[in-house]
N, C-alpha and C. Protein backbone atom coordinates (compact mmCIF):
# COMPACT_ATOMS: atom_id res chain seq x y z
N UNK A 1 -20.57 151.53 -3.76
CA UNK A 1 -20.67 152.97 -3.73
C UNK A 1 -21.20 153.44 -5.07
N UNK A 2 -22.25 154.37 -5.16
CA UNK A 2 -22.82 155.08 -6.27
C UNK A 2 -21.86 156.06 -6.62
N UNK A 3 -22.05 155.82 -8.21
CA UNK A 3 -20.96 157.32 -8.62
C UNK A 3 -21.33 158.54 -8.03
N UNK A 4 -22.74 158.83 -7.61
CA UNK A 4 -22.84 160.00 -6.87
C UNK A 4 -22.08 160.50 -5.97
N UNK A 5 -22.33 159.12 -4.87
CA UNK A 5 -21.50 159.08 -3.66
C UNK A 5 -20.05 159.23 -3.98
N UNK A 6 -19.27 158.49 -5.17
CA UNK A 6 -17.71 158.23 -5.10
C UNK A 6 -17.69 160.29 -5.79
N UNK A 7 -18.38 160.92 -6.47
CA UNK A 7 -17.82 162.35 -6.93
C UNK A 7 -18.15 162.79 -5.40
N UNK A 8 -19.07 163.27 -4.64
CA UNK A 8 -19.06 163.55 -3.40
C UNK A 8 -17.72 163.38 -2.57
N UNK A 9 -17.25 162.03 -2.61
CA UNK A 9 -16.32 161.44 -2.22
C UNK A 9 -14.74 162.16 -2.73
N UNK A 10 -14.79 162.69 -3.69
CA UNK A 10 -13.55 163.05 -4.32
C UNK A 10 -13.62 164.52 -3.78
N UNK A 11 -14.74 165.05 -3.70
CA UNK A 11 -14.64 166.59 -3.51
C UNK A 11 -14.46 167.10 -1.79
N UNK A 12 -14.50 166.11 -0.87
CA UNK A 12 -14.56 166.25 0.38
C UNK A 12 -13.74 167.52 0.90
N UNK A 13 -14.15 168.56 1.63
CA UNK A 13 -13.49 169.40 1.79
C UNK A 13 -13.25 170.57 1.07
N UNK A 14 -14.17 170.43 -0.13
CA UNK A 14 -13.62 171.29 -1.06
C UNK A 14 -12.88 171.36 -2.18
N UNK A 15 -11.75 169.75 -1.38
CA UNK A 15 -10.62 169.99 -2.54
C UNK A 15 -11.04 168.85 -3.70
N UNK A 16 -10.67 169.88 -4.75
CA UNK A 16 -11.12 168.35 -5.72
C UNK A 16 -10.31 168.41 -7.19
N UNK A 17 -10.24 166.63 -7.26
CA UNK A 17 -9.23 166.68 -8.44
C UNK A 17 -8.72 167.42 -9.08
N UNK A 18 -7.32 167.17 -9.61
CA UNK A 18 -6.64 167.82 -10.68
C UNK A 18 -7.80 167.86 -12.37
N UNK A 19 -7.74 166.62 -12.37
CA UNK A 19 -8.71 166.53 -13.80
C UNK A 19 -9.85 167.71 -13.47
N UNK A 20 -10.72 167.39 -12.63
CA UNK A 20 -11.64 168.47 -12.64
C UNK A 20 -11.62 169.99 -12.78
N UNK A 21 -10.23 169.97 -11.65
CA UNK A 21 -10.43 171.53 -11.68
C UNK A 21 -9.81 172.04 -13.34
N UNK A 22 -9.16 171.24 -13.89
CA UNK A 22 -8.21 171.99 -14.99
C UNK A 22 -9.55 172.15 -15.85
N UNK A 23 -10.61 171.04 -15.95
CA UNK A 23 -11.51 171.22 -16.82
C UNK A 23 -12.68 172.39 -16.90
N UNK A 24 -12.39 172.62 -15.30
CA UNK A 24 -13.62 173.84 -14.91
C UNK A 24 -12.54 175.17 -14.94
N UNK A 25 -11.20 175.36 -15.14
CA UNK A 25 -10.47 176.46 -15.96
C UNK A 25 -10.08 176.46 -17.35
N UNK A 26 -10.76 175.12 -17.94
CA UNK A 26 -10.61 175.04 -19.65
C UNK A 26 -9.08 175.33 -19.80
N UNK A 27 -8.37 174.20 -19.11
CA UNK A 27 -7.25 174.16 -19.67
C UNK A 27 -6.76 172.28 -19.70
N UNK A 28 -5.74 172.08 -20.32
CA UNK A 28 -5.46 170.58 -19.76
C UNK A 28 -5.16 170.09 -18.45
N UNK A 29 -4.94 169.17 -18.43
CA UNK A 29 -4.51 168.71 -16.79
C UNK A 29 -3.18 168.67 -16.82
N UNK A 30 -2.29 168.66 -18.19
CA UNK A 30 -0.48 168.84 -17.93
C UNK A 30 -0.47 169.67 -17.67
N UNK A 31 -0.61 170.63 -18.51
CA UNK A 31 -0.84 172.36 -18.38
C UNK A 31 -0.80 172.75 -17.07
N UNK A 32 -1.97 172.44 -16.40
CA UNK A 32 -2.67 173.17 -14.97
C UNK A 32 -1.14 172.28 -13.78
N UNK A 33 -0.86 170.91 -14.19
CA UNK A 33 0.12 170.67 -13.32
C UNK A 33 1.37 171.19 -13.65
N UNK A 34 1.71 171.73 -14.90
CA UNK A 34 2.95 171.86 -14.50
C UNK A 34 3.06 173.32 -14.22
N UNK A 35 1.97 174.29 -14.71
CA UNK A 35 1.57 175.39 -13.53
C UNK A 35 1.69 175.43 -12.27
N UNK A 36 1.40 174.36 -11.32
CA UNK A 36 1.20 174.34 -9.67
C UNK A 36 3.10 174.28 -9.66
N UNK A 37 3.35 172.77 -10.12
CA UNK A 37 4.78 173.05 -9.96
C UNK A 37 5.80 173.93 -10.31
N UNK A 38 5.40 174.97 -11.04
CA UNK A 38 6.26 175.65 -11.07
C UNK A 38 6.36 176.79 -9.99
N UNK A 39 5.23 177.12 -9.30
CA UNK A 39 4.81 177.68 -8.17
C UNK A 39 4.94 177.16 -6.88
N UNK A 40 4.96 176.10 -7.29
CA UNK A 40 5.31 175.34 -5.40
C UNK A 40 5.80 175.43 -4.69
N UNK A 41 5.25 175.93 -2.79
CA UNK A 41 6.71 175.71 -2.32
C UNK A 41 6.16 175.30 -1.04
N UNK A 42 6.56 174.86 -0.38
CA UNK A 42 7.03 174.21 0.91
C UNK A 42 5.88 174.79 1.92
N UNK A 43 4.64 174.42 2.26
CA UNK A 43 3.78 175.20 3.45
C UNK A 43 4.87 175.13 4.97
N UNK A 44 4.82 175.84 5.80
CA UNK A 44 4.78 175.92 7.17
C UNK A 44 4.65 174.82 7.76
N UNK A 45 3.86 173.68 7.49
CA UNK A 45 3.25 172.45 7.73
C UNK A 45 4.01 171.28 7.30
N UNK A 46 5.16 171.48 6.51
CA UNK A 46 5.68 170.59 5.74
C UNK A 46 5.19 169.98 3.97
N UNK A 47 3.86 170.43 3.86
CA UNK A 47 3.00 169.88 2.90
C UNK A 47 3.39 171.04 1.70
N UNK A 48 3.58 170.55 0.32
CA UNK A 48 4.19 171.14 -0.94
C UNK A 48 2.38 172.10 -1.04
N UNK A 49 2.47 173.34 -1.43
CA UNK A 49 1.15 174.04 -1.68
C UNK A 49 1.68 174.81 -3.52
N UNK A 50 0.85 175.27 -3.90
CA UNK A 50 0.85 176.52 -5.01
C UNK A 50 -0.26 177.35 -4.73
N UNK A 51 -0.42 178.08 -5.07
CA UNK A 51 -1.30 179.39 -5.45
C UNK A 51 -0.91 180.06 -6.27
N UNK A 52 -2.30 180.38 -7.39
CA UNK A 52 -2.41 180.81 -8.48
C UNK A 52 -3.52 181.22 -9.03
N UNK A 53 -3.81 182.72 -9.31
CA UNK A 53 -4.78 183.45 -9.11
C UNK A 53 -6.40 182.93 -8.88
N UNK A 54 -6.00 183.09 -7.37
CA UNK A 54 -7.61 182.59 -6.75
C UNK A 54 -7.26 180.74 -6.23
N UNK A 55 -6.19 180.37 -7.23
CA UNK A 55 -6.49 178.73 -7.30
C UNK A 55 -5.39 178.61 -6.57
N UNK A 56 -5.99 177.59 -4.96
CA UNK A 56 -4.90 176.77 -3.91
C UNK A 56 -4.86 175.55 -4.61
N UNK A 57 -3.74 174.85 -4.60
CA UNK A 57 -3.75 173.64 -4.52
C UNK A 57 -2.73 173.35 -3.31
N UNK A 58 -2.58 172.02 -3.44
CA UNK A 58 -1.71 171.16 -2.37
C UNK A 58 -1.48 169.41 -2.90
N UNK A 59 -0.53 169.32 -2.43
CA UNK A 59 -0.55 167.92 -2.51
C UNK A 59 -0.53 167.23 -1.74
N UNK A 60 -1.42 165.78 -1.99
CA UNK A 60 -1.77 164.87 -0.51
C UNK A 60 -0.85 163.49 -1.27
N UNK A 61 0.20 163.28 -0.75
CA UNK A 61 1.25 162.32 -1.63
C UNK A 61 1.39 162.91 -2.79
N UNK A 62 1.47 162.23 -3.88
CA UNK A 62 1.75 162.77 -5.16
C UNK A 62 0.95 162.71 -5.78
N UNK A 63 -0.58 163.35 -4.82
CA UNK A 63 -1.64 163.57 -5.96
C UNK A 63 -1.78 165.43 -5.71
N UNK A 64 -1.93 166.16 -6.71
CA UNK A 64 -2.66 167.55 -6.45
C UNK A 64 -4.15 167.26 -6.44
N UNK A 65 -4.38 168.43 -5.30
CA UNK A 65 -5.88 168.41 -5.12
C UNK A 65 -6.61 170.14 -5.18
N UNK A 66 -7.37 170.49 -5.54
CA UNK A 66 -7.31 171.98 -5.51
C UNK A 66 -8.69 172.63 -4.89
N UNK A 67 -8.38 174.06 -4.64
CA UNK A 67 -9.40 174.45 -3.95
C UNK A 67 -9.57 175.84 -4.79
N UNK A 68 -10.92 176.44 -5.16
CA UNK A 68 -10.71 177.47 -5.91
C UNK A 68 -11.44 178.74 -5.20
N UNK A 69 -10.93 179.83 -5.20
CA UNK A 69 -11.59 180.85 -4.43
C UNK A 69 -13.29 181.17 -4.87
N UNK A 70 -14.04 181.76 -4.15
CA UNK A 70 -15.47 182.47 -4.33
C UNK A 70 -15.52 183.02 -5.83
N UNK A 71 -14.49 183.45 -6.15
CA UNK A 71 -14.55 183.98 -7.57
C UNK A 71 -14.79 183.30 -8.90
N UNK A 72 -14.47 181.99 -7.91
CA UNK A 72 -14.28 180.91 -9.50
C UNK A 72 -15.69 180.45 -9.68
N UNK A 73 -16.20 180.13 -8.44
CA UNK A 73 -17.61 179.46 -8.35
C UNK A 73 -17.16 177.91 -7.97
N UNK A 74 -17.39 176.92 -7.72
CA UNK A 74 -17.64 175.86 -7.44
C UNK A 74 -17.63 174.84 -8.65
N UNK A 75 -16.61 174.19 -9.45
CA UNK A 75 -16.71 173.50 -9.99
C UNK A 75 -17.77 172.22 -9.94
């Protein structure tokens, strides 16, 4: 797999890394996680979510993955 393909690969859906997104809000990646967790709670679905202005995340196991609104632009 080409690194092209494996970043494609990470962003599927939209959602994409913790590292990334904290870097495309210029903050750290502890920072931005222990932000989500302090916001977290329980979706409808069973699945842990946060939201935080504009910024969804979720977790898929014990990774966060995030999705950022129209406002942010597209990391």
């Amino acid at each position: 797999m080409s690194a092209k393909q494996g970043e494609a690969h990470q962003a599927v859906g939209g959602w994409v890394p913790i590292d990334r997104a904290a870097a495309h809000l210029g903050m750290n990646v502890g920072a931005l996680r222990k932000t989500l967790e302090r916001r977290a709670v329980r979706a409808p679905d069973g699945v842990t979510e946060a939201s935080v202005d504009g910024v969804r995340a979720r977790k898929f196991g014990r990774i966060w993955r995030v999705r950022f609104s129209e406002a942010w632009g597209v990391p």
